[in-house]
Protein backbone atom coordinates (compact mmCIF):
# COMPACT_ATOMS: atom_id res chain seq x y z
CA UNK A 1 13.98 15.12 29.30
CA UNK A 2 10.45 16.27 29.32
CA UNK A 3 8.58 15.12 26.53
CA UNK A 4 5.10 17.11 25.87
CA UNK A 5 2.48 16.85 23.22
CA UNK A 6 2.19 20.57 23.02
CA UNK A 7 5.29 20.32 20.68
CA UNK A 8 3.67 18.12 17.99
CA UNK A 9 0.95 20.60 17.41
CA UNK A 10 2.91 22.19 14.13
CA UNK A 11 3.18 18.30 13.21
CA UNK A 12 -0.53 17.58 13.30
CA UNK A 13 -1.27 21.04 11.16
CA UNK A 14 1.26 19.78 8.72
CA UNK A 15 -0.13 15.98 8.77
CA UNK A 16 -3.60 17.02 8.41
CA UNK A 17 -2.61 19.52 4.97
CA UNK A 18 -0.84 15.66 3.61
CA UNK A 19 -4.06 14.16 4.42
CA UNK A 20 -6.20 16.29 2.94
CA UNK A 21 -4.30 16.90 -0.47
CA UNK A 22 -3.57 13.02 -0.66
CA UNK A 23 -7.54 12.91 -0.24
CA UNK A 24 -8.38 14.96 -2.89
CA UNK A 25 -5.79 13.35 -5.27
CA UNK A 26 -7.03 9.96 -4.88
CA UNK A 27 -10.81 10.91 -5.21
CA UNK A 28 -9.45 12.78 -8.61
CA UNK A 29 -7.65 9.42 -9.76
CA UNK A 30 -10.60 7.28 -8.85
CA UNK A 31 -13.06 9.54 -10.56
CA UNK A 32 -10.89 9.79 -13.65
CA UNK A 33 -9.96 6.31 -14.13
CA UNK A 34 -14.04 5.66 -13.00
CA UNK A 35 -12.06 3.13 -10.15
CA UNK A 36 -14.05 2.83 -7.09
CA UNK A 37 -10.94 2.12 -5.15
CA UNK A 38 -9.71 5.74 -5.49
CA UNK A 39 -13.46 6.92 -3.94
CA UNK A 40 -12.67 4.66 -1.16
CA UNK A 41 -8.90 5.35 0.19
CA UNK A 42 -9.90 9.37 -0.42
CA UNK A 43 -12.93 8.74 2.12
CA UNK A 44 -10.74 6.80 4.18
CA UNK A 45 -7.71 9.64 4.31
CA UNK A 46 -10.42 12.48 4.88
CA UNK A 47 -11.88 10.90 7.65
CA UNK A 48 -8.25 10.70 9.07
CA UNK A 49 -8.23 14.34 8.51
CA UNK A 50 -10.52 15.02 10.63
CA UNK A 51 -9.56 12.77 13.38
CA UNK A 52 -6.21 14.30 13.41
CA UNK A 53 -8.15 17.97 13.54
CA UNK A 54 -10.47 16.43 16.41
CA UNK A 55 -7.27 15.47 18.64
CA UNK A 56 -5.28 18.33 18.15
CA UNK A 57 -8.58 20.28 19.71
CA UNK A 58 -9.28 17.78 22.03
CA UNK A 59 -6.14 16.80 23.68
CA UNK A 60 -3.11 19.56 22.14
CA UNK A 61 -4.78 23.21 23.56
């Protein structure tokens, strides 16, 4: 069985629209509850965002 990575590119859209809502929710929580925490975790799941956008160009054309 072949396996390519040209099949996971639907995956990495789909991963990348998680990341990006779960991003935005936690920067919501953190700013309503005034919890740094929230700030934090949303930085650190936009950032993956964009590393999963920078490998699907990069490596998935």
């Amino acid at each position: 069985m072949q396996f390519s990575l040209n099949n996971l590119k639907p995956y990495a859209e789909t991963m990348r629209a998680w990341l990006v809502n779960l991003s935005v929710a936690s920067m919501a929580v953190g700013l309503f509850n005034g919890v740094l925490l929230g700030w934090f975790i949303g930085g650190v799941l936009l950032i993956s965002a964009f590393a999963v956008v920078y490998l699907r160009e990069r490596y998935m054309k």
